[in-house]
C-alpha atoms as a PDB file:
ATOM      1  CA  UNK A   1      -5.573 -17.154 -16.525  1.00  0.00           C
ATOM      2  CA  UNK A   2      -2.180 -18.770 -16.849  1.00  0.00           C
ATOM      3  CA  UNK A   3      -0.007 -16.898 -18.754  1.00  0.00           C
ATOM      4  CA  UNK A   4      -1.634 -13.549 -18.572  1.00  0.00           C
ATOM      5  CA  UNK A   5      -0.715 -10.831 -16.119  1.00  0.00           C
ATOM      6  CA  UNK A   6      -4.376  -8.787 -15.838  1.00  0.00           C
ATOM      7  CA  UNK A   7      -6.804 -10.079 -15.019  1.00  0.00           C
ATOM      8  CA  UNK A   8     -10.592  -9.219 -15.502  1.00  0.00           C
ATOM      9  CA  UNK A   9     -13.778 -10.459 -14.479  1.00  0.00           C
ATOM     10  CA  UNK A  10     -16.135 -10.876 -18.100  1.00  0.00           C
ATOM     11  CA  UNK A  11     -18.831 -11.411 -15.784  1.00  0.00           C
ATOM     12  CA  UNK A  12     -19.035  -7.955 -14.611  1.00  0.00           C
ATOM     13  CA  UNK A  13     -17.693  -6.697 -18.290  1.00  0.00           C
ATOM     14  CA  UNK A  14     -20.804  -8.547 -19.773  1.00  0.00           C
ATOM     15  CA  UNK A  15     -23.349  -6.769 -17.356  1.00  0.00           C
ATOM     16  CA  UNK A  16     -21.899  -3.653 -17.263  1.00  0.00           C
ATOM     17  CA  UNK A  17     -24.966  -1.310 -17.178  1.00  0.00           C
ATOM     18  CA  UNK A  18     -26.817  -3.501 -15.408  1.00  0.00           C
ATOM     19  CA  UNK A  19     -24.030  -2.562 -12.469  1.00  0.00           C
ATOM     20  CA  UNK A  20     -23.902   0.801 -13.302  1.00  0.00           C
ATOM     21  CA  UNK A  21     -27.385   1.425 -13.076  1.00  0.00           C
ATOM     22  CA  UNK A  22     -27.318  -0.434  -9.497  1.00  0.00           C
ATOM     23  CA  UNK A  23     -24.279   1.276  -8.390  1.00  0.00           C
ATOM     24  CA  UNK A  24     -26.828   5.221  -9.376  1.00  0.00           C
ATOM     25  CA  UNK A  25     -29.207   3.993  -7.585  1.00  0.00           C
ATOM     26  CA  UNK A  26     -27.160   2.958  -4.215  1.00  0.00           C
ATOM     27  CA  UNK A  27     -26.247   6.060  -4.320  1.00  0.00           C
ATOM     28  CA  UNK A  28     -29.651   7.831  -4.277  1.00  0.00           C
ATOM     29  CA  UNK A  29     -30.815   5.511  -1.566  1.00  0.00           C
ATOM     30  CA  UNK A  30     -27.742   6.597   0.822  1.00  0.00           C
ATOM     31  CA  UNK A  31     -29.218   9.941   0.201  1.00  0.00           C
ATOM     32  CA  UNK A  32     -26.406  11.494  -2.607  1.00  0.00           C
ATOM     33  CA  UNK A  33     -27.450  12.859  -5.716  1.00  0.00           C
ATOM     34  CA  UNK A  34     -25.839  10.482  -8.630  1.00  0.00           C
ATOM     35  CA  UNK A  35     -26.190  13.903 -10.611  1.00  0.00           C
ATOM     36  CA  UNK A  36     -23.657  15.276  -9.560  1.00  0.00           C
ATOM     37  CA  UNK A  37     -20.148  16.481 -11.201  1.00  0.00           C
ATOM     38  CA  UNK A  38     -18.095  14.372  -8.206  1.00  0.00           C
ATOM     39  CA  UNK A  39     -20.498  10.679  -9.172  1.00  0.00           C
ATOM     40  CA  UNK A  40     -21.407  11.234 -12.540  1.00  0.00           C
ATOM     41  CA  UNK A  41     -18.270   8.976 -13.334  1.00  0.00           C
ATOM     42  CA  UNK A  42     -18.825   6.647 -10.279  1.00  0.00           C
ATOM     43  CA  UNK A  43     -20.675   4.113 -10.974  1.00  0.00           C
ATOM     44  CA  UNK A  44     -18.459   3.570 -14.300  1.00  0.00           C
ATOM     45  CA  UNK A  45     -15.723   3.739 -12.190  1.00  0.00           C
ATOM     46  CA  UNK A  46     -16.913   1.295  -9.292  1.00  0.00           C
ATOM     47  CA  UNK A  47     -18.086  -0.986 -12.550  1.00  0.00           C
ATOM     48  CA  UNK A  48     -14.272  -1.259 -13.901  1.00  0.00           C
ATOM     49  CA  UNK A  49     -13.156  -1.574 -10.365  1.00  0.00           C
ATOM     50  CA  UNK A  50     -15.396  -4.599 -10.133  1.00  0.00           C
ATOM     51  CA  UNK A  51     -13.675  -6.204 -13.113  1.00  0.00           C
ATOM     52  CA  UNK A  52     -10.485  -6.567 -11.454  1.00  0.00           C
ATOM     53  CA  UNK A  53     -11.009  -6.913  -8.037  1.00  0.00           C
ATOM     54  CA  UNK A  54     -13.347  -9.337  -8.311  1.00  0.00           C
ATOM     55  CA  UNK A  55     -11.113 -11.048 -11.455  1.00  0.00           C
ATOM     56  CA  UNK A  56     -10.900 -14.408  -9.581  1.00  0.00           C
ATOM     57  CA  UNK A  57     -14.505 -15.547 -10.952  1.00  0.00           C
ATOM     58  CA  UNK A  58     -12.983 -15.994 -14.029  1.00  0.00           C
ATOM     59  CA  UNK A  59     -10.397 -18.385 -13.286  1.00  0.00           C
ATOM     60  CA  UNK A  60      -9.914 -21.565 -11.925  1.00  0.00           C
ATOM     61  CA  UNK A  61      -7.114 -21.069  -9.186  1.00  0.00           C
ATOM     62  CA  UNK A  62      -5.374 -24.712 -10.111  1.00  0.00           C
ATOM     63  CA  UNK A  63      -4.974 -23.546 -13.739  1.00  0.00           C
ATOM     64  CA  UNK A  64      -3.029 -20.354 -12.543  1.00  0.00           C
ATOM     65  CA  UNK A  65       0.241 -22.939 -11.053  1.00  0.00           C
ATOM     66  CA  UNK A  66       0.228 -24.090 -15.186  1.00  0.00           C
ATOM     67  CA  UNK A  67       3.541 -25.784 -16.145  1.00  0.00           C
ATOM     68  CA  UNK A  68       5.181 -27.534 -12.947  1.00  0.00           C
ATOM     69  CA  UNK A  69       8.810 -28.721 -13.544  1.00  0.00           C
ATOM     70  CA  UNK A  70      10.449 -32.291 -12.857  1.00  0.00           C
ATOM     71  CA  UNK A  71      13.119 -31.031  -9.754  1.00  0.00           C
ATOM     72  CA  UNK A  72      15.083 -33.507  -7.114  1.00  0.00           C
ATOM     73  CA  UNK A  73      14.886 -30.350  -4.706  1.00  0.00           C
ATOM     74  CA  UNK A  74      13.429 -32.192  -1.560  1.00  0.00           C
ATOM     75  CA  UNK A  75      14.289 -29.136   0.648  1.00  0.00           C
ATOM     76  CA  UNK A  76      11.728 -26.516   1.891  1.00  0.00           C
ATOM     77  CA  UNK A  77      11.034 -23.741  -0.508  1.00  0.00           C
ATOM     78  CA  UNK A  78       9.245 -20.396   0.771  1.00  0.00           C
ATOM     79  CA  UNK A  79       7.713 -17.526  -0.996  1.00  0.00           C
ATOM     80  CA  UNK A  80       7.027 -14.937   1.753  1.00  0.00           C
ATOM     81  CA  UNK A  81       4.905 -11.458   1.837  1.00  0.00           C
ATOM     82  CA  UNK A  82       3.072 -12.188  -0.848  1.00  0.00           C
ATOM     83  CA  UNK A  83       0.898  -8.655  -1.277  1.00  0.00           C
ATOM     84  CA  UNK A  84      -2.739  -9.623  -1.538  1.00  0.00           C
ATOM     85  CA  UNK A  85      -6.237  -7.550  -1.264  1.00  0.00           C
ATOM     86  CA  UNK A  86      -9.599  -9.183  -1.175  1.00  0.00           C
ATOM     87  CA  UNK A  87     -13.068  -8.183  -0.087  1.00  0.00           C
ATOM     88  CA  UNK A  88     -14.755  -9.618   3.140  1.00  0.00           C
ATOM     89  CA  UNK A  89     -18.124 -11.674   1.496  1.00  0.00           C
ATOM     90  CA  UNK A  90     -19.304 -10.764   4.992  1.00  0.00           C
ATOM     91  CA  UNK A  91     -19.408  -6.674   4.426  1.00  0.00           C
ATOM     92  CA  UNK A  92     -18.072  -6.360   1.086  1.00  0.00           C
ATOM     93  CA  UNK A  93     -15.302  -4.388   2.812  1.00  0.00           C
ATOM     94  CA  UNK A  94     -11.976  -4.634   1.304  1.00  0.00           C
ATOM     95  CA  UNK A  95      -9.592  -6.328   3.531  1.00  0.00           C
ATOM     96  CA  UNK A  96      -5.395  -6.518   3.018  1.00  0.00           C
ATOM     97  CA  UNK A  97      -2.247  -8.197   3.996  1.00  0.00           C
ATOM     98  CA  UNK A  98       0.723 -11.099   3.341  1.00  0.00           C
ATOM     99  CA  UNK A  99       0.995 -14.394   2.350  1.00  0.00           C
ATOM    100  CA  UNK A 100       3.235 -16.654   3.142  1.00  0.00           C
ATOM    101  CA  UNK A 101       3.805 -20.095   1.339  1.00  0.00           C
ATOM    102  CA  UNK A 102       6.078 -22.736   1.941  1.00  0.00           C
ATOM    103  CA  UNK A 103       6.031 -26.368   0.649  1.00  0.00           C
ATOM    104  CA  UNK A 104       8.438 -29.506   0.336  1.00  0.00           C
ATOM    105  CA  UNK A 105       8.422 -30.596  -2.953  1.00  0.00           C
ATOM    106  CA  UNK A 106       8.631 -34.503  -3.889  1.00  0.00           C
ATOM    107  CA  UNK A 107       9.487 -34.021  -7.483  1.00  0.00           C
ATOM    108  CA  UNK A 108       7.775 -31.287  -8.454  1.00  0.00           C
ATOM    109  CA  UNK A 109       7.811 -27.647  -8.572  1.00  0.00           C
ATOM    110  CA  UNK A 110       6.065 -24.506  -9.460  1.00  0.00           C
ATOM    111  CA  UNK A 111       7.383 -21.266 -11.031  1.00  0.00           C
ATOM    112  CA  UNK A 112       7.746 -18.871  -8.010  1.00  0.00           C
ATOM    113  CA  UNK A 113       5.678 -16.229  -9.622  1.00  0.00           C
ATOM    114  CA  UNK A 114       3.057 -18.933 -10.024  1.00  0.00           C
ATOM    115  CA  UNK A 115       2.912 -18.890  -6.274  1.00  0.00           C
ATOM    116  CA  UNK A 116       2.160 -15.277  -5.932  1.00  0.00           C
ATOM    117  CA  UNK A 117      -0.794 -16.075  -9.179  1.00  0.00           C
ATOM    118  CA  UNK A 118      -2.604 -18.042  -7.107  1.00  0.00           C
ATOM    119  CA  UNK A 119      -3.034 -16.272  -4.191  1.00  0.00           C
ATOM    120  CA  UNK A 120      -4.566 -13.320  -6.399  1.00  0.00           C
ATOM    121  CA  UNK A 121      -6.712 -15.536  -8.423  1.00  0.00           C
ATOM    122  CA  UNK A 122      -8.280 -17.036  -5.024  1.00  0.00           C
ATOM    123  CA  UNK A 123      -7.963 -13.344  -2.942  1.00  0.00           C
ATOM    124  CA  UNK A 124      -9.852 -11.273  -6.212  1.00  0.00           C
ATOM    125  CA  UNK A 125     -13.591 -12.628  -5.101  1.00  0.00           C
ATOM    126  CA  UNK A 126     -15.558 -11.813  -2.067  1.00  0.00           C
ATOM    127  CA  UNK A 127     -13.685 -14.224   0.358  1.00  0.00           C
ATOM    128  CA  UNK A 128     -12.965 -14.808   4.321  1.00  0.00           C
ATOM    129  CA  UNK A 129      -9.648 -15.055   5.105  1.00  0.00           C
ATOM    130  CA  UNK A 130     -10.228 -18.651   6.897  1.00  0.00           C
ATOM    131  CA  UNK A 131     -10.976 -19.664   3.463  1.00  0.00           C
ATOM    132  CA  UNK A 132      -8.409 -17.643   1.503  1.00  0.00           C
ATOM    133  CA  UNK A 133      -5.905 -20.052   3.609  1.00  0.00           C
ATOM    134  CA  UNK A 134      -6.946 -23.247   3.327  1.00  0.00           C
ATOM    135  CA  UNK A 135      -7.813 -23.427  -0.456  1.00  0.00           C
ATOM    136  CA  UNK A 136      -3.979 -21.878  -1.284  1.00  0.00           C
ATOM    137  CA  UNK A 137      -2.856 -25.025   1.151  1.00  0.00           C
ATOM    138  CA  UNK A 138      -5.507 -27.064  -0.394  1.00  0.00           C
ATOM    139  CA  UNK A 139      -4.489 -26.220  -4.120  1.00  0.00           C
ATOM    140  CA  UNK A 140      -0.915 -26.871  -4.011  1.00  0.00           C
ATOM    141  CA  UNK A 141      -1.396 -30.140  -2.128  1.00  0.00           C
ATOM    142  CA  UNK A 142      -3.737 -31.153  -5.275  1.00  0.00           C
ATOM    143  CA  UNK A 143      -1.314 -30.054  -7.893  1.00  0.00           C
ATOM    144  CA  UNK A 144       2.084 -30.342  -6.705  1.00  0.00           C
ATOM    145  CA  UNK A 145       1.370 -33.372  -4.671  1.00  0.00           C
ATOM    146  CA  UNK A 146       4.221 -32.042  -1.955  1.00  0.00           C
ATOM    147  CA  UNK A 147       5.767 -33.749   0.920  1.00  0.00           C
ATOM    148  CA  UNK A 148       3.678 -31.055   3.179  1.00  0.00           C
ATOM    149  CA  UNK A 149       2.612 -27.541   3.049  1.00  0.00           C
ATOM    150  CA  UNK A 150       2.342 -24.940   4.979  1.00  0.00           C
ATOM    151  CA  UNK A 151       0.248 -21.458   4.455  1.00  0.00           C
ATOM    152  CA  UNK A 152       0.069 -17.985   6.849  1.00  0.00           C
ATOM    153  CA  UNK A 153      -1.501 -15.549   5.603  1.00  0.00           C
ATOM    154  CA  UNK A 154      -2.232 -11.983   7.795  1.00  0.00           C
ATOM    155  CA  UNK A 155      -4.950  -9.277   7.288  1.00  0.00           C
ATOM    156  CA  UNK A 156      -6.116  -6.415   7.853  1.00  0.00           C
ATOM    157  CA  UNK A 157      -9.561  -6.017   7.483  1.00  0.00           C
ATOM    158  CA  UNK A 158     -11.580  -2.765   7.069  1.00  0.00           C
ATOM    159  CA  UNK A 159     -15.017  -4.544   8.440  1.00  0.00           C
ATOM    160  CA  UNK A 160     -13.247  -4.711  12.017  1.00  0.00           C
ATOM    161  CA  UNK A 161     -10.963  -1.851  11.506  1.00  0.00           C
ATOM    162  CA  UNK A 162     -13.374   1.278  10.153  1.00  0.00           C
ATOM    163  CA  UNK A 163     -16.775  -0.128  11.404  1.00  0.00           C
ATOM    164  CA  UNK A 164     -18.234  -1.894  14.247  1.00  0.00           C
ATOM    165  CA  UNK A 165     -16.295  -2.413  16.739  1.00  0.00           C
ATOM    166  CA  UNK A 166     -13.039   0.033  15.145  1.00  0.00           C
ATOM    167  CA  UNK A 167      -9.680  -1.538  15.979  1.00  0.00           C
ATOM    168  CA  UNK A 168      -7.701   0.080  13.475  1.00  0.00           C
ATOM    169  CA  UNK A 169      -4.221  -1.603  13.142  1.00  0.00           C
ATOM    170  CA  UNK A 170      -5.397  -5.639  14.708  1.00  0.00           C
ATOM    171  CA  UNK A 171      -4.753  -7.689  12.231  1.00  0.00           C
ATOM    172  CA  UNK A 172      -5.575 -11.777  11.842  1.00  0.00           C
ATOM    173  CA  UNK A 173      -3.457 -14.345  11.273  1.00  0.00           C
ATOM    174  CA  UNK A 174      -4.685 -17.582   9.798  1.00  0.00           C
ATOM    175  CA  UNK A 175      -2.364 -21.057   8.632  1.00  0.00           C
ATOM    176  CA  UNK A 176      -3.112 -24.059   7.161  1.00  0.00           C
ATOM    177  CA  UNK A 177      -0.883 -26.962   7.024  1.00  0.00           C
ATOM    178  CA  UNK A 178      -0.949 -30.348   5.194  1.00  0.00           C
ATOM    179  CA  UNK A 179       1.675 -33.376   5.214  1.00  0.00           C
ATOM    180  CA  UNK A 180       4.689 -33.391   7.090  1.00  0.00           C
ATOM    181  CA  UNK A 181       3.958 -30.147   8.142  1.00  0.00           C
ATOM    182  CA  UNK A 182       1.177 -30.941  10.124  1.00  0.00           C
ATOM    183  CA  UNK A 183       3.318 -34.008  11.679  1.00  0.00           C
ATOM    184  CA  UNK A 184       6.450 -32.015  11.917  1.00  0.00           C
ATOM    185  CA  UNK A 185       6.335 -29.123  14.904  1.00  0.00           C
ATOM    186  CA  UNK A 186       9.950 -28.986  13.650  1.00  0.00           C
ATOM    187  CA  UNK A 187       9.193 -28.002  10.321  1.00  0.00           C
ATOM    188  CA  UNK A 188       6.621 -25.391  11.368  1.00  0.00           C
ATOM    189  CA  UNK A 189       8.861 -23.921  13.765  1.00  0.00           C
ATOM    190  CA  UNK A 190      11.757 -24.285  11.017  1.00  0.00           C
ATOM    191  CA  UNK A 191       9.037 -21.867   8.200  1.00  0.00           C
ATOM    192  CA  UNK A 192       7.915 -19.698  11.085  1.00  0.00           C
ATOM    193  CA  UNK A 193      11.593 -18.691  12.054  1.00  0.00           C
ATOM    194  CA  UNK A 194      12.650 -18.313   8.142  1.00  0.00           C
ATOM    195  CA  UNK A 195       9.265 -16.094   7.927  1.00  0.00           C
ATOM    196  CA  UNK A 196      10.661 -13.475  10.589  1.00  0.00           C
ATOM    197  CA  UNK A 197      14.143 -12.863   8.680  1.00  0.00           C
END
């Protein structure tokens, strides 16, 4: 996955009609007919869809960070609204929102865009945001091996928003934070107040 900018999922490339033919008959058992002009294209189309929203199968997320750079920068560096959309593993309803990263390097440091590659490669999968949070913390501790780290990420998600109990517009907001970060209620407060300008 480093390097490239699309990404697709050869899983669901590789089992294409398989898909397709599931994707006909969920739509006869909801009570449509599959036969018609609007779906005759649908379960193609649903099939592609698959390939890149669910693209983060075929990628390891610590690969996506791929060349890190020797830097003295010791200051906090943050890479805000980050545009993300995943699918809740729950409901396989799409969910949506920001992410926010900040770290402190100690030597190291990623491309910025790299940043913004990683949270797609761990968003495009079914996922829970809870998750989704931790493993971006988790990931650049691993590979950058920061002075700290801190992660927010907010969602919307259509599970909570369009069904059950319908609170369109709530959103969640989830953080992670590792090293100084978690010792530092400085620091957070210091990211938290840069994240609202």
């Amino acid at each position: 996955m480093a390097g490239k900018k699309d990404y697709v999922n050869s899983i669901v490339s590789d089992n294409r009609e398989q898909i397709e033919h599931h994707v006909k008959e969920i739509l006869r058992l909801i009570g449509e007919d599959a036969g018609r002009e609007g779906l005759l294209e649908t379960p193609a189309r649903v099939t592609r869809m698959y390939e890149e929203i669910f693209a983060g199968y075929d990628v390891d997320p610590r690969d996506v960070l791929g060349v890190t750079f020797d830097e003295q920068h010791e200051e906090l560096v943050i890479v805000k609204d980050i545009v993300y959309y995943s699918q809740c593993e729950h409901h396989m309803a799409p969910f949506f929102g920001r992410a926010h990263i900040g770290y402190i390097p100690s030597g190291k440091i990623a491309g910025l865009s790299k940043l913004a590659r990683l949270v797609e490669a761990i968003t495009r999968r079914l996922q829970v945001q809870e998750r989704i949070t931790s493993q971006i913390a988790d990931i650049l501790d691993e590979v950058l091996v920061p002075h700290g780290v801190m992660v927010v990420v907010e969602g919307e998600h259509l599970c909570m928003c369009a069904r059950g109990v319908k609170k369109p517009g709530s959103k969640t907001v989830t953080s992670a934070v590792r090293g100084e970060f978690r010792k530092s209620a400085a620091l957070r407060s210091e990211f938290l107040a840069l994240l609202k300008q």
